[in-house]
C-alpha atoms as a PDB file:
ATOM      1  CA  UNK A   1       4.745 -10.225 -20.419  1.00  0.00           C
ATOM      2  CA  UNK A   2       7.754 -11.866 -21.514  1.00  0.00           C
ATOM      3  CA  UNK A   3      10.877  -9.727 -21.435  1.00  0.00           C
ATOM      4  CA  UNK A   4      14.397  -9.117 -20.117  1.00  0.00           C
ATOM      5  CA  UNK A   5      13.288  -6.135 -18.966  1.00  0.00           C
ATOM      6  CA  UNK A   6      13.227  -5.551 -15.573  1.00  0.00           C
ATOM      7  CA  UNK A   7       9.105  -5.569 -14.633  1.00  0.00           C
ATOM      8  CA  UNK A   8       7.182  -4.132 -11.929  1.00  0.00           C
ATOM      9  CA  UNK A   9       3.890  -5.228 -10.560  1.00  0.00           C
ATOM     10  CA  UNK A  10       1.526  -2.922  -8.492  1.00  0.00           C
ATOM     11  CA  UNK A  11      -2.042  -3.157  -6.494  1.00  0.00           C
ATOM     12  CA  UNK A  12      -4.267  -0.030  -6.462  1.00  0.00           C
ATOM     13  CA  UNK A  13      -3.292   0.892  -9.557  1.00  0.00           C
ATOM     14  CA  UNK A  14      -6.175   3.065 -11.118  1.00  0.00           C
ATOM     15  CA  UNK A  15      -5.054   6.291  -8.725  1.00  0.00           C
ATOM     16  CA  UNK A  16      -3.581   8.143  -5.632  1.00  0.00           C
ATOM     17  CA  UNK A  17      -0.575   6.423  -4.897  1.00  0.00           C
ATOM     18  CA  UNK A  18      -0.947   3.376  -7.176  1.00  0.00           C
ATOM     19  CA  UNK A  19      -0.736   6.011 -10.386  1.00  0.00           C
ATOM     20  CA  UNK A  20       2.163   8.101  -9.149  1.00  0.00           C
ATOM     21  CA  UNK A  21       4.161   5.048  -8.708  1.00  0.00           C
ATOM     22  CA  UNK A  22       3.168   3.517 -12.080  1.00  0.00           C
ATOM     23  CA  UNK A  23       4.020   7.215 -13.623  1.00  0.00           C
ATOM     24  CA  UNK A  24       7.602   7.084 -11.900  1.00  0.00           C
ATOM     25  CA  UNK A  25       8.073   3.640 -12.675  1.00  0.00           C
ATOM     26  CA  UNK A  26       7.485   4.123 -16.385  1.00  0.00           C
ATOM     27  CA  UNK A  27       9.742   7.020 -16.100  1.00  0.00           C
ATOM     28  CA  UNK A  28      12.414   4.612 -14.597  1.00  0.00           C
ATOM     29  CA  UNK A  29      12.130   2.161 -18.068  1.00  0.00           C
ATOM     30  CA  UNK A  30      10.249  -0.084 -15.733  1.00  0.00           C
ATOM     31  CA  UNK A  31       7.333  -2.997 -17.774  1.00  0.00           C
ATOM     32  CA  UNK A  32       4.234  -2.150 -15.497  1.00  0.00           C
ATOM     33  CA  UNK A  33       1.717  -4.823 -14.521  1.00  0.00           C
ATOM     34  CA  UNK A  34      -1.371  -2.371 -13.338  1.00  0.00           C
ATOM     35  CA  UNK A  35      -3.680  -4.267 -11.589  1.00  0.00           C
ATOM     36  CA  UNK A  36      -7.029  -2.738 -10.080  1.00  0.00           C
ATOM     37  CA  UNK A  37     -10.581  -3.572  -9.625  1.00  0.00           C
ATOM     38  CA  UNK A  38     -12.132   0.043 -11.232  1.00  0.00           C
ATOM     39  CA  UNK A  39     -11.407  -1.416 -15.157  1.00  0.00           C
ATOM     40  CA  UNK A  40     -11.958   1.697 -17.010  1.00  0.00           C
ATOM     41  CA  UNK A  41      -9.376   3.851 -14.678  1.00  0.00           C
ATOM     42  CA  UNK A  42      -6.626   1.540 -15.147  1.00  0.00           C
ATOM     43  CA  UNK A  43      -7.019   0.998 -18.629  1.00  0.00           C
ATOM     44  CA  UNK A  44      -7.182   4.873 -18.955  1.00  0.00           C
ATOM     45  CA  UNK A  45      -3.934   4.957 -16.954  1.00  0.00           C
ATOM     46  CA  UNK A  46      -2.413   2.674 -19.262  1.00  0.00           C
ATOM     47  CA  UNK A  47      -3.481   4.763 -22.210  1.00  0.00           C
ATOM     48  CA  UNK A  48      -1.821   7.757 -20.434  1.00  0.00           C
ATOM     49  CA  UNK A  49       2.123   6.075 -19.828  1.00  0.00           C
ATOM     50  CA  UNK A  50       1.461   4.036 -23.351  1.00  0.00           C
ATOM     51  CA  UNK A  51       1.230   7.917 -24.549  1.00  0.00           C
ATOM     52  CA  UNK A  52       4.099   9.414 -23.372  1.00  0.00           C
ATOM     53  CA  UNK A  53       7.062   6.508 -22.795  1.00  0.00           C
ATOM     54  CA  UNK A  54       7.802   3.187 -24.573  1.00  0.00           C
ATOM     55  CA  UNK A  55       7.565   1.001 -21.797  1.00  0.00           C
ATOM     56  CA  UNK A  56       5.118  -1.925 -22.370  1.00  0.00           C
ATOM     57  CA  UNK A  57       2.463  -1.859 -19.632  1.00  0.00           C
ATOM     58  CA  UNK A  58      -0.358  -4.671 -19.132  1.00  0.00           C
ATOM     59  CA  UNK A  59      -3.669  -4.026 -17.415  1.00  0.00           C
ATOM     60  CA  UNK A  60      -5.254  -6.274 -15.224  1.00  0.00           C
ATOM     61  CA  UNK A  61      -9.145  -5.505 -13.928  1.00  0.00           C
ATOM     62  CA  UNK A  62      -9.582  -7.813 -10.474  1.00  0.00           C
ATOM     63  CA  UNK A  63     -11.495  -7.950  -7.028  1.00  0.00           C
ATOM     64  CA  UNK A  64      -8.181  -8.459  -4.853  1.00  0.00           C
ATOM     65  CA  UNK A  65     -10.734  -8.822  -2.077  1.00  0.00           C
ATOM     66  CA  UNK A  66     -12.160 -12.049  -3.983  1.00  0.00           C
ATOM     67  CA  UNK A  67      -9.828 -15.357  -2.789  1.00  0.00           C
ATOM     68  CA  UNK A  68     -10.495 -16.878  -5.983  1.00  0.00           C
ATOM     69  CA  UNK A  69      -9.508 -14.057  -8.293  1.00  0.00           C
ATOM     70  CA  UNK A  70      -6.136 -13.159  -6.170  1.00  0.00           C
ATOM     71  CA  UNK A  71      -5.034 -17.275  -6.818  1.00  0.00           C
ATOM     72  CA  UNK A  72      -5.278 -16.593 -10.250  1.00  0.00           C
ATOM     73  CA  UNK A  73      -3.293 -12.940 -10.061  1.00  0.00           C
ATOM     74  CA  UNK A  74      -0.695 -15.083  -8.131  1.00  0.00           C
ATOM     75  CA  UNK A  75      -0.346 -17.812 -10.278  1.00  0.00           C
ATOM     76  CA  UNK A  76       0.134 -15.513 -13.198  1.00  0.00           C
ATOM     77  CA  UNK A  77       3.009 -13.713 -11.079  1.00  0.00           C
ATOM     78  CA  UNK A  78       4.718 -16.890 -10.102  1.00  0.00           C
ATOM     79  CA  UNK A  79       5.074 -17.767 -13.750  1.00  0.00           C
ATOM     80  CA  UNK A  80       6.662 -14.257 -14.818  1.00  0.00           C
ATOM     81  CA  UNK A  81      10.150 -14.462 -14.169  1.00  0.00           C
ATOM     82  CA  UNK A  82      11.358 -11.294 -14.502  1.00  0.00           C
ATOM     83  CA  UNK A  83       9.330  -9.399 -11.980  1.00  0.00           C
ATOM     84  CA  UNK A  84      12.109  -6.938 -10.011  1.00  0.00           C
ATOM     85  CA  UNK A  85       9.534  -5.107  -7.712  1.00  0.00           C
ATOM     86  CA  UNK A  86       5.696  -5.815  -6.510  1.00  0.00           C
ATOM     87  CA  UNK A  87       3.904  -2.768  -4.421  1.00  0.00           C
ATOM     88  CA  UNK A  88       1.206  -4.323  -2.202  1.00  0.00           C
ATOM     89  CA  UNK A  89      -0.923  -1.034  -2.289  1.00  0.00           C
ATOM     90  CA  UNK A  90      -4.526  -1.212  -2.945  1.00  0.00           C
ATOM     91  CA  UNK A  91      -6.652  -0.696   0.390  1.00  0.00           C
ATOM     92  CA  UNK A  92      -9.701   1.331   1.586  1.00  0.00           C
ATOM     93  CA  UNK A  93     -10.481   2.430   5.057  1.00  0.00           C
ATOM     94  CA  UNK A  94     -13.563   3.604   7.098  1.00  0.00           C
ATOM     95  CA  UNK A  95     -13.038   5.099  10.636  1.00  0.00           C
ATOM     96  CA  UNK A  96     -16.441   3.227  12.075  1.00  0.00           C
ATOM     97  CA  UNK A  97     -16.872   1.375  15.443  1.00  0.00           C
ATOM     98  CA  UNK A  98     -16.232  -2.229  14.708  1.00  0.00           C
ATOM     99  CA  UNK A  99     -19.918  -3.392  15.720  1.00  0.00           C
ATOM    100  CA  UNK A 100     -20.871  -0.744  13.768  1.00  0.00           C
ATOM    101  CA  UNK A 101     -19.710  -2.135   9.948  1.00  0.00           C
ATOM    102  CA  UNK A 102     -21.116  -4.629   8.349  1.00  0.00           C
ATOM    103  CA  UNK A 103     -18.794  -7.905   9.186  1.00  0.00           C
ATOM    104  CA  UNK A 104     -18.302  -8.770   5.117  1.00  0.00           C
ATOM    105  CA  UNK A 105     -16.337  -4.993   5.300  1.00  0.00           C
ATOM    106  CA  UNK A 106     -14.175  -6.301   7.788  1.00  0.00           C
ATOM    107  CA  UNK A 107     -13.537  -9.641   6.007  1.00  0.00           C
ATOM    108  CA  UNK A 108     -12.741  -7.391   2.849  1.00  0.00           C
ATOM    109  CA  UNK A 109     -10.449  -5.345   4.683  1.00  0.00           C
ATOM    110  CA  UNK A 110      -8.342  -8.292   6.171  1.00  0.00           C
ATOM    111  CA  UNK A 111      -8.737 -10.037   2.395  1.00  0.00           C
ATOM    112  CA  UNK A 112      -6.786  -7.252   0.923  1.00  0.00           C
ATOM    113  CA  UNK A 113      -4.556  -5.193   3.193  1.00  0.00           C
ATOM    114  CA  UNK A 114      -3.399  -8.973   5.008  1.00  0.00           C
ATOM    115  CA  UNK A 115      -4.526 -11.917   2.471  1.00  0.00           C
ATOM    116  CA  UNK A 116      -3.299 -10.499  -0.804  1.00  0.00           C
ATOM    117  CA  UNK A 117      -0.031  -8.950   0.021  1.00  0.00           C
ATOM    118  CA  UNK A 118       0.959 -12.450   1.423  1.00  0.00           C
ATOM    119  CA  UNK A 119      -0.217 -14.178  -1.426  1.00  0.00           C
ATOM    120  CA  UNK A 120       1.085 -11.979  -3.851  1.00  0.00           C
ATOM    121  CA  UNK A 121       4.607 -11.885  -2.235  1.00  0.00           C
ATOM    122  CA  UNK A 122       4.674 -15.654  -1.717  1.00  0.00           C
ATOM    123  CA  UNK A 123       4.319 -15.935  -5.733  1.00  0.00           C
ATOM    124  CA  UNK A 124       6.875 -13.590  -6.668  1.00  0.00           C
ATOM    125  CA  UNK A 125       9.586 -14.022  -4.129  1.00  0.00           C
ATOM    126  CA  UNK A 126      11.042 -17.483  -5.003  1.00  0.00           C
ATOM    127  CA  UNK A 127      12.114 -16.256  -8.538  1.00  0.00           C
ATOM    128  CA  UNK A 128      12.716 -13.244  -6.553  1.00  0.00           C
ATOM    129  CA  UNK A 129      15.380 -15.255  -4.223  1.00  0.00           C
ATOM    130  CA  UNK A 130      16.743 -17.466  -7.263  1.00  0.00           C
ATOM    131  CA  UNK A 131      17.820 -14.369  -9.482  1.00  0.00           C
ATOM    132  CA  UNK A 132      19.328 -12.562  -5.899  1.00  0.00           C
ATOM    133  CA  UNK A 133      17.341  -9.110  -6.868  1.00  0.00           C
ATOM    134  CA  UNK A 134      14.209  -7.818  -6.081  1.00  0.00           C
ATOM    135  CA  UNK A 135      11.799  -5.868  -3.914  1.00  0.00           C
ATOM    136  CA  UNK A 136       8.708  -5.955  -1.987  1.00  0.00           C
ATOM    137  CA  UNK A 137       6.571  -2.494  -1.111  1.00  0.00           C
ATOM    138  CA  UNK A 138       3.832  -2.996   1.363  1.00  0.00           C
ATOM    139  CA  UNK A 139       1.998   0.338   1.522  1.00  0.00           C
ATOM    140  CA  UNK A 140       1.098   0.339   5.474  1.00  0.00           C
ATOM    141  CA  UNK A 141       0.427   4.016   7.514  1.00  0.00           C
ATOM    142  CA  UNK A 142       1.286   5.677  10.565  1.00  0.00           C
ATOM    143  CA  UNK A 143      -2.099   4.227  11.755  1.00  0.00           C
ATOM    144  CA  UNK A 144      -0.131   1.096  12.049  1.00  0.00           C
ATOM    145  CA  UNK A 145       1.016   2.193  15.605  1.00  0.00           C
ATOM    146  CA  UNK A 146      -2.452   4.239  16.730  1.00  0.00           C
ATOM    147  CA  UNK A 147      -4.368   1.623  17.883  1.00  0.00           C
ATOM    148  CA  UNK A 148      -7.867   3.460  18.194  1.00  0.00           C
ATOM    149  CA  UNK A 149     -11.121   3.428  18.635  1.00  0.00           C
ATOM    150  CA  UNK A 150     -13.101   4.163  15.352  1.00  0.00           C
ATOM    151  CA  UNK A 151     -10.268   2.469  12.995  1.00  0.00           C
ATOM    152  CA  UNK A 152      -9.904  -0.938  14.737  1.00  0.00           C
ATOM    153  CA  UNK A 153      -9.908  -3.059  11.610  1.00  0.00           C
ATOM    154  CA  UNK A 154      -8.099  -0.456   9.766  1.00  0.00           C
ATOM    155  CA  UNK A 155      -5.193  -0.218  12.171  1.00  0.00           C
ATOM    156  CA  UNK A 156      -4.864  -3.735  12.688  1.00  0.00           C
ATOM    157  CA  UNK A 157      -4.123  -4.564   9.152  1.00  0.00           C
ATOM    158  CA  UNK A 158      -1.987  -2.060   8.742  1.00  0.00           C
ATOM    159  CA  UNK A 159       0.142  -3.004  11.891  1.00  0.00           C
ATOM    160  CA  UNK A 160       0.126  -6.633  10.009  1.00  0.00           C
ATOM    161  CA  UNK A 161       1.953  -5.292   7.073  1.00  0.00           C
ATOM    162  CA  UNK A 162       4.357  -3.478   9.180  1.00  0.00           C
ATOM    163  CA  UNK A 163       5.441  -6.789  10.687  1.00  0.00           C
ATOM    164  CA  UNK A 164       5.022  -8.969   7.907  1.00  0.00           C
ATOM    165  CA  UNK A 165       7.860  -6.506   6.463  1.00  0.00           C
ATOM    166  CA  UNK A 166      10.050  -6.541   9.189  1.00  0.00           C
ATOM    167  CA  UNK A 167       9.867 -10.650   9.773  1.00  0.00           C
ATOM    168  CA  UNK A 168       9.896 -10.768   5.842  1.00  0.00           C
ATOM    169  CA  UNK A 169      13.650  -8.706   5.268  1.00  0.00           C
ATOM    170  CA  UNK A 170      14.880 -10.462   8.410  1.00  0.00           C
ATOM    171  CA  UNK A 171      14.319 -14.071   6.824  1.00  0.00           C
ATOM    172  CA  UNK A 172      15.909 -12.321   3.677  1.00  0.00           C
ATOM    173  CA  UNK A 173      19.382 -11.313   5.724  1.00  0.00           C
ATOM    174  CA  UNK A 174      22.375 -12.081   3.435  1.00  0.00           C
ATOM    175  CA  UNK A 175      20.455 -11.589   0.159  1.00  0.00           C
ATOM    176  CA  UNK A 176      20.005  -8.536  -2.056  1.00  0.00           C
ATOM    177  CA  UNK A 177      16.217  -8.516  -1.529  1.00  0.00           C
ATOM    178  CA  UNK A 178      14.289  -5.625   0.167  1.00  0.00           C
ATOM    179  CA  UNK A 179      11.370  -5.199   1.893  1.00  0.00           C
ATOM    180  CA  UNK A 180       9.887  -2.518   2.713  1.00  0.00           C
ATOM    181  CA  UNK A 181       6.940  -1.136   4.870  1.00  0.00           C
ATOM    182  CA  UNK A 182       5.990   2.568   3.193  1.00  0.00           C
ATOM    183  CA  UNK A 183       4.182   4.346   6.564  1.00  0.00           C
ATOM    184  CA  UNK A 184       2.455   7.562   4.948  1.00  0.00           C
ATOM    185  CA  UNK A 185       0.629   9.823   7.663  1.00  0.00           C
ATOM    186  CA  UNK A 186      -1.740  11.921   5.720  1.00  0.00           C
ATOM    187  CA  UNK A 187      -1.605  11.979   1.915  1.00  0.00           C
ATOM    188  CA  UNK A 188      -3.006  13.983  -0.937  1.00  0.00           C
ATOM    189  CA  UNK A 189      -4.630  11.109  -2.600  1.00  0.00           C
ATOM    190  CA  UNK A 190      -8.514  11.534  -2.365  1.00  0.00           C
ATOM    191  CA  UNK A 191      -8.766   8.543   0.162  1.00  0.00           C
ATOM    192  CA  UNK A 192      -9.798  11.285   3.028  1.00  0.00           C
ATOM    193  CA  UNK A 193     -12.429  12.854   0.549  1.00  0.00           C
ATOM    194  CA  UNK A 194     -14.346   9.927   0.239  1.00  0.00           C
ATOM    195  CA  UNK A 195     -17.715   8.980   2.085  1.00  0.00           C
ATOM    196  CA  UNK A 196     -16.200   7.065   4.790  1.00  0.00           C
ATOM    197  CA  UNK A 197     -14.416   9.956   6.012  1.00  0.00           C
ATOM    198  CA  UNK A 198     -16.946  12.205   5.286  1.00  0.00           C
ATOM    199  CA  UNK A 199     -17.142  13.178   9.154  1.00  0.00           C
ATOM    200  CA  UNK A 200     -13.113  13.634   9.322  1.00  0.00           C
ATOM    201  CA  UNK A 201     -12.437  17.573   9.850  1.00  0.00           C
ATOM    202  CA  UNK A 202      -9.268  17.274   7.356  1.00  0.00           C
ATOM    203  CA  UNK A 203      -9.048  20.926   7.777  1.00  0.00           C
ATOM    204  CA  UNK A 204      -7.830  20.753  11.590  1.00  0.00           C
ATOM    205  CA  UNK A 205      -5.367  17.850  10.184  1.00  0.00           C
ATOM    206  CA  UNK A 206      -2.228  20.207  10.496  1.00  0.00           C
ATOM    207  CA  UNK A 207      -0.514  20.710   6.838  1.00  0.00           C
ATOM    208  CA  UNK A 208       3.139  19.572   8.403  1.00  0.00           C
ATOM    209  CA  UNK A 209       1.362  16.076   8.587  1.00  0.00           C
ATOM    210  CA  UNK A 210       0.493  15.998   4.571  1.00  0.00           C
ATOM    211  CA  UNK A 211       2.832  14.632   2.039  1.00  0.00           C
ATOM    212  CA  UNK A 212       2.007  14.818  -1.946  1.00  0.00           C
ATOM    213  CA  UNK A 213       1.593  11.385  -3.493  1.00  0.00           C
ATOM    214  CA  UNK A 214       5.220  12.538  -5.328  1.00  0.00           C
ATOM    215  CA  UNK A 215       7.014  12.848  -1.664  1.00  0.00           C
ATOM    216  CA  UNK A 216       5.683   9.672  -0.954  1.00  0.00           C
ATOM    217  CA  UNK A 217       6.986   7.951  -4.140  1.00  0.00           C
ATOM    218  CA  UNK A 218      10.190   9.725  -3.949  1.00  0.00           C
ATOM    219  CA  UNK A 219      11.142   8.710  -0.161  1.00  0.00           C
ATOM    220  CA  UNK A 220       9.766   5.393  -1.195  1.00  0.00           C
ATOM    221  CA  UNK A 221      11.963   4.483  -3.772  1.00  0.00           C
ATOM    222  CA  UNK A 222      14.891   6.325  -2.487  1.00  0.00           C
ATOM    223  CA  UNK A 223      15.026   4.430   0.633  1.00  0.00           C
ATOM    224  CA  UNK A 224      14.476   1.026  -0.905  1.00  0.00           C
ATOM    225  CA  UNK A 225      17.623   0.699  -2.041  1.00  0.00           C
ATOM    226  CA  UNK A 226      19.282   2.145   1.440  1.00  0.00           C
ATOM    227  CA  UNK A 227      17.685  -1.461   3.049  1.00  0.00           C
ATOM    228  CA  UNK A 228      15.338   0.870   5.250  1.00  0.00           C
ATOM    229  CA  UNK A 229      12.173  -1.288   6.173  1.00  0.00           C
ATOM    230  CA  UNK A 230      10.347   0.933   7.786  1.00  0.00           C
ATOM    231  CA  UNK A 231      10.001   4.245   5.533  1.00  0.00           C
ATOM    232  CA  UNK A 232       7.995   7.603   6.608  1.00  0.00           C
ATOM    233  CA  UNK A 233       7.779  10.306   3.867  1.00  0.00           C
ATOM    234  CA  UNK A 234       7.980  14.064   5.244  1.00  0.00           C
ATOM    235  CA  UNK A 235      10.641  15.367   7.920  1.00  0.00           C
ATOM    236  CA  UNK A 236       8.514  15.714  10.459  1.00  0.00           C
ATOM    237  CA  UNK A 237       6.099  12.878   9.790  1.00  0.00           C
ATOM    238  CA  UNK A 238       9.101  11.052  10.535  1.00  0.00           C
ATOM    239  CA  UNK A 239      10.098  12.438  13.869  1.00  0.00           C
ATOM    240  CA  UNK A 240       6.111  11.633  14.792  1.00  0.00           C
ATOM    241  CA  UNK A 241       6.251   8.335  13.613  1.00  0.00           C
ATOM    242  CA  UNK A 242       9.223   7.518  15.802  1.00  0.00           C
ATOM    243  CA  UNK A 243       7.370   8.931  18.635  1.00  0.00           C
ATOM    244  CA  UNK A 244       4.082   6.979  18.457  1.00  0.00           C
ATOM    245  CA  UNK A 245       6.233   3.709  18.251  1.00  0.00           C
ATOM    246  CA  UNK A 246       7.126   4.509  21.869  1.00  0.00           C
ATOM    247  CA  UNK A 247       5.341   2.363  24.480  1.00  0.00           C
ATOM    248  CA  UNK A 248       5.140   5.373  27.136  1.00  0.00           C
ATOM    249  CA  UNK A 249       3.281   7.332  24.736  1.00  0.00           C
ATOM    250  CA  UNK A 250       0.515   4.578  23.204  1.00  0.00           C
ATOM    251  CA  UNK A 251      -1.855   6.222  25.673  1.00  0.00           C
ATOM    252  CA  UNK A 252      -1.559   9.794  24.759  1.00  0.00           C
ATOM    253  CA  UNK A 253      -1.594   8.417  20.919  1.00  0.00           C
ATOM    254  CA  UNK A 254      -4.663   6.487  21.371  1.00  0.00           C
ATOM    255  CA  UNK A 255      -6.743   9.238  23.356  1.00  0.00           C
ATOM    256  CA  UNK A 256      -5.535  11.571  20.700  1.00  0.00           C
ATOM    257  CA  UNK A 257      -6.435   9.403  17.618  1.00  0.00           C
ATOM    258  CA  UNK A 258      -9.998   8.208  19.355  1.00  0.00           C
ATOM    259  CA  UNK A 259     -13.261   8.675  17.320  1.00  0.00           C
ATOM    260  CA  UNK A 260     -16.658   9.243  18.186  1.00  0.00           C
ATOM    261  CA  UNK A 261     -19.175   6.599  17.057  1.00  0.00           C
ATOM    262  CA  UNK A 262     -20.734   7.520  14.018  1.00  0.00           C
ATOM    263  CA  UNK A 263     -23.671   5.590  12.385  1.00  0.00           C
ATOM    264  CA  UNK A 264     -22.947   5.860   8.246  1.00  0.00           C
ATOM    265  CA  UNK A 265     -22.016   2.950   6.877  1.00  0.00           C
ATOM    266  CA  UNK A 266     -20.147   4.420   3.894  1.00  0.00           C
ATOM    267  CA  UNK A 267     -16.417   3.276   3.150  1.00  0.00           C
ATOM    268  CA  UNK A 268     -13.371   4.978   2.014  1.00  0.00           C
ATOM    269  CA  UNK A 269     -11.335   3.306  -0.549  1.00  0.00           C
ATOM    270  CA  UNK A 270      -7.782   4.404  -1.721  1.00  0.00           C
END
């Protein structure tokens, strides 16, 4: 996609929170680089913003869990030089004991919420650092600092992105990149309808803890330019997050956040 244009690349594409941001990106004269494994969605999504803007938008059907087909995605990206923003967002999730999943899930997981975004950033951010402008997303969750028993691989990953972000926008210091760790707590996106979480009681989730995919895009993008890493959509979200980053309270979080072991060996993907 070569242009002057200023382009945006994002993971996950096909739905949830990969769509809205394409859909507010387009809006924002942005050239989109969709990229998701389900072929048919995000080539449908593509039809949709093709429909109803004129920015030029490229679809690109890939396993970002495969090593082999993420080198190729990143040595695609390296060669763009125009690319202003990449969200890292595609995941999935399953809240199972860890002996209880299959270890090629867990080698999936790590593959795509830890592997990818590192790769992918590492191809876009010298050009990124040349021009002086750019930004990084890395779609993380409040389950980044609830360490718990039934989302151990989940949580992990998720705390990796945090930190990536962090070290990342510290190396950056004195340039006019961001980074940014998006932290959603519970989001209308489908990801807690799925099989995986078939067992989750979503109704005894309270409804101050839910944020519409647009809240989350809006408080995304608003605070990227503000330099905030860490960013928590919702008011009170917010004032939770802060809370459970608080060493004196890990205990309470993890007791509160616990599981009990379930036996399905379904998956949840966003």
């Amino acid at each position: 996609m070569a242009s002057d244009q200023k382009v945006a690349v994002v993971t996950g594409a096909a739905g949830g929170l990969g769509a809205c941001f394409a859909r507010k990106l387009a809006e924002l004269d942005y050239e989109l680089i969709l990229i998701d494994r389900r072929e048919d969605d995000v080539n449908r999504l593509c039809g949709e913003l093709r429909s109803i803007s004129n920015t030029k938008v490229e679809p690109i059907a890939a396993d970002l869990c495969d090593n082999e087909a993420v080198a190729e995605l990143a040595r695609r990206l390296a060669a763009l030089p125009h690319i202003e923003l990449l969200i890292n967002n595609a995941g999935f999730g399953f809240s199972q004991d860890f002996v209880d999943v299959e270890i090629q899930r867990h080698i999936d997981m790590i593959a795509l919420h830890v592997m990818t975004p590192a790769s992918l950033t590492h191809a876009v951010l010298p050009r990124m650092i040349e021009r002086n402008r750019g930004a990084i997303i890395n779609v993380s969750s409040l389950g980044a600092w609830t360490p718990s028993a039934g989302s151990v691989q989940y949580c992990s990953t998720k705390a990796y992105l945090v930190s990536f972000s962090e070290s990342l926008q510290d190396e950056l210091r004195g340039t006019k990149l961001r980074v940014q760790a998006l932290c959603p707590g519970f989001i209308h996106t489908g990801f807690h309808d799925r099989d995986g979480m078939s067992h989750l009681d979503i109704g005894k989730i309270p409804k101050w803890l839910w944020v519409t995919t647009d809240e989350a895009v809006k408080c995304s993008l608003q605070n990227l330019s503000r330099g905030q890493v860490i960013v928590i959509p919702g008011f009170l979200p917010r004032i939770l997050g802060r809370c459970m980053r608080m060493p004196m309270l890990q205990p309470l979080v993890r007791a509160l956040s616990r599981q009990p072991r379930r036996d399905d060996k379904n998956a949840a993907t966003r």
